[in-house]
Protein backbone atom coordinates (compact mmCIF):
# COMPACT_ATOMS: atom_id res chain seq x y z
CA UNK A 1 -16.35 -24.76 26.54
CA UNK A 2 -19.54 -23.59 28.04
CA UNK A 3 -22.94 -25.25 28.63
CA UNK A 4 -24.50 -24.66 25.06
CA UNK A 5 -22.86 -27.95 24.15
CA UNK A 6 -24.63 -30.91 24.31
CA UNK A 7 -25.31 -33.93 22.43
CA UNK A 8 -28.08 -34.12 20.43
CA UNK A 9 -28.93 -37.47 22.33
CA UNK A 10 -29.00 -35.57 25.44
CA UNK A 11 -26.94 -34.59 28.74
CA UNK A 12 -23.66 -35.13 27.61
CA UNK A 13 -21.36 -32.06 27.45
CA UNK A 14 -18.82 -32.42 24.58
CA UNK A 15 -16.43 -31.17 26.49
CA UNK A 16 -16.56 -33.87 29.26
CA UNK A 17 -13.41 -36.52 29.66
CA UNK A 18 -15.76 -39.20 28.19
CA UNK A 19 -15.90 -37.74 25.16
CA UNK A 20 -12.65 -38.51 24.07
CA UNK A 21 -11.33 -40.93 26.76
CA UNK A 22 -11.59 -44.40 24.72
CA UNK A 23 -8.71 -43.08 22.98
CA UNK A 24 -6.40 -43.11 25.77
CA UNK A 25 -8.34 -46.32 27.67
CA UNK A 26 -5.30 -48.34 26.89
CA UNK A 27 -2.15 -46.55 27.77
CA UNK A 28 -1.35 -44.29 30.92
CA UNK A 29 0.51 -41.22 31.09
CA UNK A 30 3.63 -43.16 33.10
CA UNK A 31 3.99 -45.46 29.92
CA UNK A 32 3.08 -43.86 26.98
CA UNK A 33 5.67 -41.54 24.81
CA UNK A 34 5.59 -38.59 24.88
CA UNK A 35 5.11 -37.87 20.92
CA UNK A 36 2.54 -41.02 21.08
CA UNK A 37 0.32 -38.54 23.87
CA UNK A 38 0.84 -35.45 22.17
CA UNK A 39 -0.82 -37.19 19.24
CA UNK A 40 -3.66 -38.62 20.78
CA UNK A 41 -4.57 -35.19 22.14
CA UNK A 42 -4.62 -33.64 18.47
CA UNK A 43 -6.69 -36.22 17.63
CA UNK A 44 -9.06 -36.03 20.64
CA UNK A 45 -9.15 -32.06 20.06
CA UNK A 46 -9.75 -32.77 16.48
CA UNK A 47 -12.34 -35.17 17.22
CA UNK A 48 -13.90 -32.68 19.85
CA UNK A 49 -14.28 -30.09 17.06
CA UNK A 50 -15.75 -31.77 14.99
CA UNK A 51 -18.55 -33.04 17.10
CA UNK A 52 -18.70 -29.37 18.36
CA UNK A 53 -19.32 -28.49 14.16
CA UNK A 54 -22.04 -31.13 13.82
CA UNK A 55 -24.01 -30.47 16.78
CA UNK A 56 -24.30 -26.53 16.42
CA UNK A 57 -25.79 -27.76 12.52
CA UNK A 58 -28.00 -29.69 14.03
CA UNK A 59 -29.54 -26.80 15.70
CA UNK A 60 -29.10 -24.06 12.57
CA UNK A 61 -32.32 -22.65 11.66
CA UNK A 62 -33.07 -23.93 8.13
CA UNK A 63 -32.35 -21.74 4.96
CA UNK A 64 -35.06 -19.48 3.90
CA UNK A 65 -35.39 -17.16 1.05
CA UNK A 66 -37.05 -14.72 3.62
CA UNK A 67 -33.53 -14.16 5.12
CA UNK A 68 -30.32 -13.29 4.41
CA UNK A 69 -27.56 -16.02 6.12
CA UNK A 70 -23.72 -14.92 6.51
CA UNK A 71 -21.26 -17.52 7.05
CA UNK A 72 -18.80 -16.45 9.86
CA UNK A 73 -16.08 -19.20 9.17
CA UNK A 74 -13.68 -19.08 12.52
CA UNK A 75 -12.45 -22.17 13.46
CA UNK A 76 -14.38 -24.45 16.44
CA UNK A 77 -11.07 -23.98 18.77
CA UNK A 78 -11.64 -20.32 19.21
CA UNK A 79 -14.86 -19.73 20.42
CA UNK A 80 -13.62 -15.96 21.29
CA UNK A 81 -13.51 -14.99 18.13
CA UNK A 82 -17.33 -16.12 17.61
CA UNK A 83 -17.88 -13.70 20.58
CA UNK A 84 -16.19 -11.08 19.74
CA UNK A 85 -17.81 -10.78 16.17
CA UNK A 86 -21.09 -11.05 18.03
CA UNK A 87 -19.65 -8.07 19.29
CA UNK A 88 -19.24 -6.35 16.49
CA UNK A 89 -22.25 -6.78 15.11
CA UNK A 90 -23.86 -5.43 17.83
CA UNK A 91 -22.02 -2.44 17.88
CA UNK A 92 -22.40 -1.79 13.84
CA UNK A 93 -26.40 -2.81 14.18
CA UNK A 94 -26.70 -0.08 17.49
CA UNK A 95 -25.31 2.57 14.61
CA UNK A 96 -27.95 1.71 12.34
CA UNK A 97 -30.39 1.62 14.59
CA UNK A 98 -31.11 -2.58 14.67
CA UNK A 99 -32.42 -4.76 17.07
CA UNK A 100 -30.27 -8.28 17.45
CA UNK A 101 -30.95 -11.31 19.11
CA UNK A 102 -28.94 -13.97 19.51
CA UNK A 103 -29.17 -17.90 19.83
CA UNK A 104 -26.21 -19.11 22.06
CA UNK A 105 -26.66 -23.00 21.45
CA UNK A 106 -26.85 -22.47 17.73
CA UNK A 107 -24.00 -19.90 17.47
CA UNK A 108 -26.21 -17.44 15.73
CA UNK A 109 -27.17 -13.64 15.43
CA UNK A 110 -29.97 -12.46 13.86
CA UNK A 111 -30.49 -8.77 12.69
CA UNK A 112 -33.96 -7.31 12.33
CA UNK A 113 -33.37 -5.58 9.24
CA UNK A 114 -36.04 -4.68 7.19
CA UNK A 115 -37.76 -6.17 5.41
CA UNK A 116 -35.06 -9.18 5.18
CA UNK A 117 -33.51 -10.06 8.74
CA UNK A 118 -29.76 -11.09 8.17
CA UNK A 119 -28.79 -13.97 10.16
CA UNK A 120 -24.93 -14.42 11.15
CA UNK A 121 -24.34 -18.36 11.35
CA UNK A 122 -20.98 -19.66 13.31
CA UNK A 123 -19.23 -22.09 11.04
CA UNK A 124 -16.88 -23.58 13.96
CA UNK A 125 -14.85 -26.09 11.26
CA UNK A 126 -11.30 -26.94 11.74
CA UNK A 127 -8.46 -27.25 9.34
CA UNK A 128 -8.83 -26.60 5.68
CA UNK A 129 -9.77 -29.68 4.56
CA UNK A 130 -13.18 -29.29 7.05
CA UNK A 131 -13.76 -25.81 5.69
CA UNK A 132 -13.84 -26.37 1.92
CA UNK A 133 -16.48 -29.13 2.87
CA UNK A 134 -18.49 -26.66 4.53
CA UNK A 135 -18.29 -23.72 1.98
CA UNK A 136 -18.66 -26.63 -0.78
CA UNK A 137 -22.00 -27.64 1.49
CA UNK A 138 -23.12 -23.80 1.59
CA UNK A 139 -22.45 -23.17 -1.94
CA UNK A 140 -25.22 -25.69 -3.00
CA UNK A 141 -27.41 -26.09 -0.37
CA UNK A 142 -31.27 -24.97 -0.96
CA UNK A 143 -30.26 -21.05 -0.01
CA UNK A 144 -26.74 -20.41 -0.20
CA UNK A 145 -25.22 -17.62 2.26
CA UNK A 146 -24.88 -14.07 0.75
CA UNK A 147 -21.77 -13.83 2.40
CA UNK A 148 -18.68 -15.59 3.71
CA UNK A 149 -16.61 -13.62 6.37
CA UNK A 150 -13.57 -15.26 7.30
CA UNK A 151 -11.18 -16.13 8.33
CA UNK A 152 -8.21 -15.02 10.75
CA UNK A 153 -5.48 -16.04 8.26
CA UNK A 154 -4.27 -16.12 4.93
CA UNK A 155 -3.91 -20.05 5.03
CA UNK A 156 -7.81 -20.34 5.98
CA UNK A 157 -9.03 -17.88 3.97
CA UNK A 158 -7.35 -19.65 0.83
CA UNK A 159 -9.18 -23.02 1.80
CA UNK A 160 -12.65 -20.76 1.97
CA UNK A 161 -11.42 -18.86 -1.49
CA UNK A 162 -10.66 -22.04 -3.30
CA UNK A 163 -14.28 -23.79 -2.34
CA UNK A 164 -15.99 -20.45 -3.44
CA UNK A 165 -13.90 -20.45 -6.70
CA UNK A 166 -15.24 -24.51 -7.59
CA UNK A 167 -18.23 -23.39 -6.83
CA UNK A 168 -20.94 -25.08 -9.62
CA UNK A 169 -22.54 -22.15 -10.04
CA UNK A 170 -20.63 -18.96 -9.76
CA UNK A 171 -24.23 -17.03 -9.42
CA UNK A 172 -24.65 -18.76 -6.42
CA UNK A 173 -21.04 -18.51 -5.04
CA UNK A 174 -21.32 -16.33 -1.34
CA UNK A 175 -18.97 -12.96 -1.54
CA UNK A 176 -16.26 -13.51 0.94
CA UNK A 177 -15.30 -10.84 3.32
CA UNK A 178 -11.83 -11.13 4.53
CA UNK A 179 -10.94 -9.97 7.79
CA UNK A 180 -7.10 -10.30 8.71
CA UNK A 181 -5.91 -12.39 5.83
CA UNK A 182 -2.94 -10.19 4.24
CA UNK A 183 -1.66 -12.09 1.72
CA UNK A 184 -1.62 -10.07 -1.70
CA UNK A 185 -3.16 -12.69 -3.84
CA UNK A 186 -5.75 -14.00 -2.47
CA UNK A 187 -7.48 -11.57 -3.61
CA UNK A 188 -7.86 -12.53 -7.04
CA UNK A 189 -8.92 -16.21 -6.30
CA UNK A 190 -12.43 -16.16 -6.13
CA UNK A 191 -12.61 -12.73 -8.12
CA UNK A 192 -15.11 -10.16 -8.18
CA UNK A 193 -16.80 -11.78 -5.57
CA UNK A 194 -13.72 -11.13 -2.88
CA UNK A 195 -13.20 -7.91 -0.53
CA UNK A 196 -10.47 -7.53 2.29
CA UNK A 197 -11.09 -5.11 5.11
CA UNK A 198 -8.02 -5.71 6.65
CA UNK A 199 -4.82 -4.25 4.40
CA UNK A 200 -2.90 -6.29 2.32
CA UNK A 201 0.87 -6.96 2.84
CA UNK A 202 1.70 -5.20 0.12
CA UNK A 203 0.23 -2.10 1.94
CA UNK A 204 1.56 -2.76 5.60
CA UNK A 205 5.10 -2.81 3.85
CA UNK A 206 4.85 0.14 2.34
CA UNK A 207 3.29 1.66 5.05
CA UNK A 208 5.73 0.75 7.31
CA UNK A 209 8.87 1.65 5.40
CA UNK A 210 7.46 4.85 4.80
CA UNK A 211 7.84 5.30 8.29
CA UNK A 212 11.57 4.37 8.63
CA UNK A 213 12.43 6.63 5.90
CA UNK A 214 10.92 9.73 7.93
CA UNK A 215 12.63 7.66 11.31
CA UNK A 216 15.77 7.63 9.82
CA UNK A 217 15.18 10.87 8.39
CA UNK A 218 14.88 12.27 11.84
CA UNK A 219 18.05 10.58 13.18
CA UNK A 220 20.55 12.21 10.25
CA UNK A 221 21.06 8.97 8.93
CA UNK A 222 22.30 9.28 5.20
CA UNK A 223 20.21 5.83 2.86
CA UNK A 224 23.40 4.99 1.81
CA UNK A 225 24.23 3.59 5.41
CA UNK A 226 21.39 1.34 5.24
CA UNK A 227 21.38 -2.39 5.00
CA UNK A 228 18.73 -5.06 5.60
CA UNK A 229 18.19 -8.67 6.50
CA UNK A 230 15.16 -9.42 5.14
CA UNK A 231 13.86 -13.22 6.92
CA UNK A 232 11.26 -15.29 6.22
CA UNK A 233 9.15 -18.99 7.21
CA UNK A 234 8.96 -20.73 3.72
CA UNK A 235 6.02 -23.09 5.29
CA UNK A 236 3.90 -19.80 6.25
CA UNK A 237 2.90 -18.04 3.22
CA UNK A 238 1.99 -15.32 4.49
CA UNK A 239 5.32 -14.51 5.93
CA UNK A 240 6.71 -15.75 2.80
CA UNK A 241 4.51 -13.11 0.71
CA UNK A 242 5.59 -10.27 3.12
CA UNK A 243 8.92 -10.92 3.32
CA UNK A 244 9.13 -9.92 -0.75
CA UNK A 245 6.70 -7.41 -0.35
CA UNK A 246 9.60 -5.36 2.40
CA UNK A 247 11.95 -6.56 -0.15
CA UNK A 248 10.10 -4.57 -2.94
CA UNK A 249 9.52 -1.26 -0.71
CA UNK A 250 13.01 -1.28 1.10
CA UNK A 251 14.27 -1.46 -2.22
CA UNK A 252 12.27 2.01 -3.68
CA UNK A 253 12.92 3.50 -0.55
CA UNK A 254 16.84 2.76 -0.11
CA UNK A 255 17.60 0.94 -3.68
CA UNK A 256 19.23 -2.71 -3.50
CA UNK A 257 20.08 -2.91 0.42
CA UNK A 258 19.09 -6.00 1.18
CA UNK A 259 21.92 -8.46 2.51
CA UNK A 260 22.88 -12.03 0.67
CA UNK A 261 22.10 -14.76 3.27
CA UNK A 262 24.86 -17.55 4.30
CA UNK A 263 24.88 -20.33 2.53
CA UNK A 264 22.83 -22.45 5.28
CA UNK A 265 19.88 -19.94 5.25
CA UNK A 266 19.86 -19.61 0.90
CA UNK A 267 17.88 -20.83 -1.61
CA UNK A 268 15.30 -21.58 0.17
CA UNK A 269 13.00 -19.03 -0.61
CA UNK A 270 9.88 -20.50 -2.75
CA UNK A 271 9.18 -17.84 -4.81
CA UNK A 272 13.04 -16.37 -5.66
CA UNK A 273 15.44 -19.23 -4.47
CA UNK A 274 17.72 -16.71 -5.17
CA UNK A 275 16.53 -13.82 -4.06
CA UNK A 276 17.91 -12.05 -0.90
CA UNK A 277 15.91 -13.92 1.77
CA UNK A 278 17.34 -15.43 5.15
CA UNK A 279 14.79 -18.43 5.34
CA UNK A 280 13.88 -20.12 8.08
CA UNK A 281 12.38 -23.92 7.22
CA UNK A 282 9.54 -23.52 9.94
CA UNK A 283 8.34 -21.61 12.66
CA UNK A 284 7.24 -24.86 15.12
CA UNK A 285 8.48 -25.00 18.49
CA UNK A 286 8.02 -23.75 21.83
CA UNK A 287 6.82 -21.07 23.30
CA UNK A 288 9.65 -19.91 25.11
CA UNK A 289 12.94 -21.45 23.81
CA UNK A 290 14.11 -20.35 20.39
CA UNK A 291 14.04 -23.48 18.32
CA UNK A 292 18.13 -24.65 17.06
CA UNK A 293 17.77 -23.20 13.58
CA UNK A 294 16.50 -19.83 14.99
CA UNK A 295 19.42 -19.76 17.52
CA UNK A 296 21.31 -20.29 14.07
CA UNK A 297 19.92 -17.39 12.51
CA UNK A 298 20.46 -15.09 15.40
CA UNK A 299 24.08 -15.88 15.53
CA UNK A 300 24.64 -15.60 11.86
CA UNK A 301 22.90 -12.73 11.21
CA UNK A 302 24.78 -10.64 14.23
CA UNK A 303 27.87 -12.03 12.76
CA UNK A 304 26.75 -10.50 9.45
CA UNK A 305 25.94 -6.96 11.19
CA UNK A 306 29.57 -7.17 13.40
CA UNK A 307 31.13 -6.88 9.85
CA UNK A 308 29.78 -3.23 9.63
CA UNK A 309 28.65 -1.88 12.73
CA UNK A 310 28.42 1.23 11.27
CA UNK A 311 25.59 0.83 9.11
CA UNK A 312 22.17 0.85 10.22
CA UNK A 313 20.63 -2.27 10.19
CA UNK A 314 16.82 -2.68 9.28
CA UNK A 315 15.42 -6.56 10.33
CA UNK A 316 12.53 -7.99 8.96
CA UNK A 317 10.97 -10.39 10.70
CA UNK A 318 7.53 -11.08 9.26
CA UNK A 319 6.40 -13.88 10.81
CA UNK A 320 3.81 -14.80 13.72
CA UNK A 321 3.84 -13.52 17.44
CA UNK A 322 5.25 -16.69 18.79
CA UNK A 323 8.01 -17.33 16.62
CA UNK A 324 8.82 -13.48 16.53
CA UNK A 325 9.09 -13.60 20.35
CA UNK A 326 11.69 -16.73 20.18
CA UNK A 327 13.56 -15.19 16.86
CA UNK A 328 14.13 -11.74 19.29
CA UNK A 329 15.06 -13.26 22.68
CA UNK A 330 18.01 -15.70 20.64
CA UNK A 331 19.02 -11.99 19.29
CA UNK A 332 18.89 -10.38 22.65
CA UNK A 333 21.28 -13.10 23.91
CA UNK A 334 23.65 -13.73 21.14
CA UNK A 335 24.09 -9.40 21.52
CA UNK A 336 24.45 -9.99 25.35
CA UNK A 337 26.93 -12.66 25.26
CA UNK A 338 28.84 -11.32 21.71
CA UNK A 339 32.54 -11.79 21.88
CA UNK A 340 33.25 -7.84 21.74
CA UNK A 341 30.99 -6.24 23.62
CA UNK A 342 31.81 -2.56 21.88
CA UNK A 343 30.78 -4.21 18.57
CA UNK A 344 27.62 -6.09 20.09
CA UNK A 345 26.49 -2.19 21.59
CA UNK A 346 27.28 -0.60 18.49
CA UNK A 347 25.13 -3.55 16.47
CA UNK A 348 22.31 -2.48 18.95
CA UNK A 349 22.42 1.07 18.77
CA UNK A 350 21.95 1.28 14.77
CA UNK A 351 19.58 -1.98 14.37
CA UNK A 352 15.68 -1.49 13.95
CA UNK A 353 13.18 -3.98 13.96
CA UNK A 354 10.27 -4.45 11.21
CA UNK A 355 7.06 -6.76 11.06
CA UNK A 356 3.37 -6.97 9.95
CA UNK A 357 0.24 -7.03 11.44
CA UNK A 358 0.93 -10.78 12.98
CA UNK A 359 3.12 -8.92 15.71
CA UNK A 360 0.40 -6.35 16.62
CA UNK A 361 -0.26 -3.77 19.49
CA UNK A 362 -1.74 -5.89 22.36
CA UNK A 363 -0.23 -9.43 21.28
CA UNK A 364 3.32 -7.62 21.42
CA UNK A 365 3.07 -6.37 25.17
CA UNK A 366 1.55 -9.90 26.17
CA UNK A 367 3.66 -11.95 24.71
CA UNK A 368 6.80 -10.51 23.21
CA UNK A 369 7.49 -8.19 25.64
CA UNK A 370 10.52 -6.00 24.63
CA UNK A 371 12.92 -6.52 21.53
CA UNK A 372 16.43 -5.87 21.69
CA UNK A 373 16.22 -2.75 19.29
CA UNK A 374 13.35 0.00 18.11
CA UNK A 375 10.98 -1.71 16.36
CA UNK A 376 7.99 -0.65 14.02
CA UNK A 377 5.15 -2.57 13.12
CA UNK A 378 1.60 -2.51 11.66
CA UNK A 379 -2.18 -2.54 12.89
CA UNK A 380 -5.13 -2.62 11.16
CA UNK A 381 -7.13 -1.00 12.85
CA UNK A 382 -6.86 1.73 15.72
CA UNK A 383 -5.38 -0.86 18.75
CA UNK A 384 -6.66 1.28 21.66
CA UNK A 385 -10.08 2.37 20.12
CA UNK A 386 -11.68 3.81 23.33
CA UNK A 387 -14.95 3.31 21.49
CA UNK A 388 -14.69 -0.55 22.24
CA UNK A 389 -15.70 -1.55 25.55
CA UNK A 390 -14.23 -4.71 26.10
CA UNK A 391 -13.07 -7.36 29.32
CA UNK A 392 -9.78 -8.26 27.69
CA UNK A 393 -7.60 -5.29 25.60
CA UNK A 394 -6.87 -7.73 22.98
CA UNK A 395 -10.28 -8.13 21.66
CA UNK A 396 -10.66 -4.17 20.71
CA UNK A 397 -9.34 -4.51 17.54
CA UNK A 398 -10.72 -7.93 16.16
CA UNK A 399 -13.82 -6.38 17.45
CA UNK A 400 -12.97 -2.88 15.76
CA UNK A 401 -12.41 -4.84 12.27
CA UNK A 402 -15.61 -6.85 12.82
CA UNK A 403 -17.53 -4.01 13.65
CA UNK A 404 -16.26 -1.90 10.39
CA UNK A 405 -17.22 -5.34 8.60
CA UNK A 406 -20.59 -5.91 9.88
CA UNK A 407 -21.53 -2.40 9.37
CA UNK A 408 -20.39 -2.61 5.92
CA UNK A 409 -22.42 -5.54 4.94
CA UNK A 410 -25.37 -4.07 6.89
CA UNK A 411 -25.41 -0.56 5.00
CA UNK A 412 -25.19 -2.77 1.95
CA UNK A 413 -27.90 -5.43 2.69
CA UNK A 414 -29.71 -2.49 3.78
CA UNK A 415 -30.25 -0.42 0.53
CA UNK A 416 -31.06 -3.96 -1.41
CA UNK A 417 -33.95 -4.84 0.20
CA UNK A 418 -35.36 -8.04 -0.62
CA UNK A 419 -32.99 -8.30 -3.69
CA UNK A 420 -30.24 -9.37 -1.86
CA UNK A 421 -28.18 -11.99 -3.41
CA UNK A 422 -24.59 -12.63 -3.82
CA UNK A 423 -24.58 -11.12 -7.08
CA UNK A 424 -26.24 -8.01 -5.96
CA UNK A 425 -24.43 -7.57 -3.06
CA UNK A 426 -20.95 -7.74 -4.42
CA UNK A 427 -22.41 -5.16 -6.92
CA UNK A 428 -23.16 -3.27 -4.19
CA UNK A 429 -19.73 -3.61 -2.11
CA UNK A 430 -17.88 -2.66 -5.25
CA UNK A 431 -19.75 0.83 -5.48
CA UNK A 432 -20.25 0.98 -1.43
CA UNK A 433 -18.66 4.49 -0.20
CA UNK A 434 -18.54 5.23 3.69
CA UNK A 435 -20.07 7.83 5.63
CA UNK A 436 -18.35 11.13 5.76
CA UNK A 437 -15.92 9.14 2.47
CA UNK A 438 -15.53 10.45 -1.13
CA UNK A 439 -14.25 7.06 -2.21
CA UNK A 440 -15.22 3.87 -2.55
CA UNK A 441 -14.13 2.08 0.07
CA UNK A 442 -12.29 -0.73 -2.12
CA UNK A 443 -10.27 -1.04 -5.17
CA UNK A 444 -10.46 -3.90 -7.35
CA UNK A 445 -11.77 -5.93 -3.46
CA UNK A 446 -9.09 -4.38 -1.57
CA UNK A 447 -9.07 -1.66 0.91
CA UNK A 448 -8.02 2.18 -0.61
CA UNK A 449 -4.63 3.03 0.49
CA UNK A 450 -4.59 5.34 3.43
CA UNK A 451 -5.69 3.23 6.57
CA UNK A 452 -4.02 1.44 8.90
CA UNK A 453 -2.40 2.11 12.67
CA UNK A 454 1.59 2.72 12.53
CA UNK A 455 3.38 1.75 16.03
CA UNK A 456 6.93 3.20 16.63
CA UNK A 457 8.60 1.60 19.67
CA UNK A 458 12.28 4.01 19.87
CA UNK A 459 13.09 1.86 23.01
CA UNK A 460 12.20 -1.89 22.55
CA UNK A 461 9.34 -1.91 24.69
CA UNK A 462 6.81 -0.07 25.57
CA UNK A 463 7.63 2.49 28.31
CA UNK A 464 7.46 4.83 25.16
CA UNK A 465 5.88 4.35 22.00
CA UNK A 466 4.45 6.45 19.17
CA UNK A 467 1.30 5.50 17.48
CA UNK A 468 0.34 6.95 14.20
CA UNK A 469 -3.25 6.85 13.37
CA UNK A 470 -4.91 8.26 9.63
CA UNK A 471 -6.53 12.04 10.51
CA UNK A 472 -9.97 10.08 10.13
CA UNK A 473 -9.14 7.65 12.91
CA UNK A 474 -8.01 11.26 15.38
């Protein structure tokens, strides 16, 4: 944390070991368990947050009719994200020729736009629970926000949905503006009122097994020789919703191919039981060490592949960068250390690798590394945008997809005037067509087909790669 946080009672810094240290006054680290500490330090960072949430309030300029407030709703634990949407604003507001100024201690960024000034406002809540209080609290305060944007995942952006959807009075609901939550239906929750910039999963998957088709095209490999393993988290939904969206497109692409799991890893699918889905019960555990159930999966599913070497394989693995990092490196071993070595080569030579947008460019080389097999995955946005100058890689394309937001909203704040309200605006965001664009830019509040970054890695990492951008991204 940096200096902007202070009590409102004066010097103390809410990031300071007194803050939270009555909680562990009574124990020491040589006596205390180890679950017992691990506990107290969620609940100290919980209790940090949420002192970090009420003092930036306390220092929110008050609602005015005069301007127009957007809710950024990231949570309080990631105060990069805050920065690097300050960065995209900046970028989309130096387009449009707009002056911003910012207010660190308050987590604000105001936009001189005339002749209403839109003011970005940092809601730094954690957990759902904290964030359907604070939309609730926006939705009937004096001068509700305009907009919501938010937030970096489907389970967040369901909590800010649902509040928006209970709103009293739907006139006054804020539009939401999703950024990187990918899960099809969430769409529809707070309706008419709801637009993704990001793709959906129904869109990555597609996208995505378009490309293997042409891959496998370009290899001589006849469909018929295709098989998948299609797995999935059953407590992440968005892996859960992805996982049956591959399903759907492997399945127009290649017809039925996707593989019955064992018994241990069926049935536990929440939306098909009984439906073709390797499930895993969770993705918790460590960074590094595959967890025992993935270790299971590994082994089972190479066991399943051994039976016909011959085919090629496809893998799905939509889930999240950490547990897709574990999931590969038990794969990578349980090939290394196979029982017939010809077989475990073979295995390797005709597997590929699928995921979503959770397993993107930059988190990828930084944390996965290399996968056993080729691999394709998805972006949202052009990864290595040269137009983003930024001191860390990873932030180009949050900062890309905020950028494309805030310009967005701008444009469309822009031509209302002073009658912006969230009525108007979504009004306006429905009919909103980019520059140089024939089309509106969303259908029914998701994005037009035709966007998105394609990333083809033949060798399992990245001393080659191919990256396949729309002709309006070249």
């Amino acid at each position: 944390m940096t200096d902007l946080w202070h009590s409102a009672a004066g010097d103390q810094r809410w990031d300071s070991p007194h803050a939270t240290s009555h909680l562990l006054e009574s124990t020491t680290a040589d006596t205390m368990p180890v679950s017992k500490r691990i506990l107290l330090i969620a609940l100290g960072a919980v209790v940090l947050c949420a002192g970090i949430a009420a003092v930036v309030a306390s220092r929110w300029i008050s609602p005015s009719a005069d301007v127009s407030e957007v809710g950024v709703v990231f949570p309080g634990t990631n105060e990069r994200r805050w920065v690097d949407f300050v960065a995209g604003v900046k970028l989309a507001a130096k387009r449009l020729d707009l002056d911003v100024s910012t207010r660190r201690e308050a987590h604000e960024c105001l936009v001189e736009l005339s002749p209403k000034p839109v003011l970005f406002r940092w809601y730094p809540d954690v957990g759902t629970g904290s964030i359907h209080r604070r939309v609730t609290g926006a939705c009937t305060q004096s001068q509700p926000p305009v907009a919501l944007v938010g937030a970096h995942n489907s389970v967040l952006t369901l909590a800010i949905a649902e509040a928006l959807a209970d709103c009293p009075d739907p006139d006054r609901a804020p539009v939401l503006l999703m950024t990187e939550a990918t899960k099809d239906d969430l769409i529809d929750i707070h309706a008419e009122r709801s637009f993704r910039f990001g793709f959906n999963n129904s869109h990555q998957a597609k996208t995505v097994v378009d490309r293997l088709v042409t891959y496998f095209a370009d290899e001589g490999f006849a469909k018929a020789k295709v098989r998948a393993i299609i797995v999935d988290v059953v407590d992440d939904p968005f892996s859960v919703d992805l996982a049956h969206r591959y399903n759907k497109s492997l399945t127009q692409a290649f017809g039925p191919i996707a593989v019955a799991p064992p018994a241990e890893f069926a049935g536990r699918d929440p939306l098909d039981p009984d439906g073709p889905y390797w499930s895993l019960t969770t993705s918790t555990g460590r960074y590094e060490d595959p967890n025992p159930e993935e270790w299971d999966l590994a082994r089972a599913t190479i066991d399943r592949m051994a039976e016909n070497p011959r085919n090629r394989w496809v893998l799905v693995l939509p889930v999240t960068t950490t547990p897709f990092r574990r999931f590969t490196h038990a794969l990578e071993e349980t090939l290394r250390t196979w029982s017939d070595p010809d077989v475990s080569k073979m295995v390797r030579e005709h597997l590929v690798l699928l995921s979503g947008d959770s397993t993107n460019y930059h988190s990828f080389r930084e944390v996965v590394g290399r996968t056993p097999a080729p691999f394709i995955f998805f972006d949202h946005v052009n990864p290595i945008d040269p137009s983003i100058v930024t001191d860390s890689d990873r932030s180009i394309p949050t900062r890309s997809l905020n950028r494309e937001v805030a310009f967005t909203l701008l444009s469309a704040l822009k031509r209302l005037g002073k009658d912006a309200t969230p009525t108007t605006l979504a009004e306006e965001l429905e009919h909103y067509v980019p520059p140089g664009a024939t089309e509106t830019m969303f259908q029914d509040g998701d994005r037009r087909e035709g966007g998105g970054a394609i990333v083809v890695v033949p060798s399992g990492d990245f001393s080659s790669y191919e990256m396949i951008l729309p002709p309006h991204w070249q």
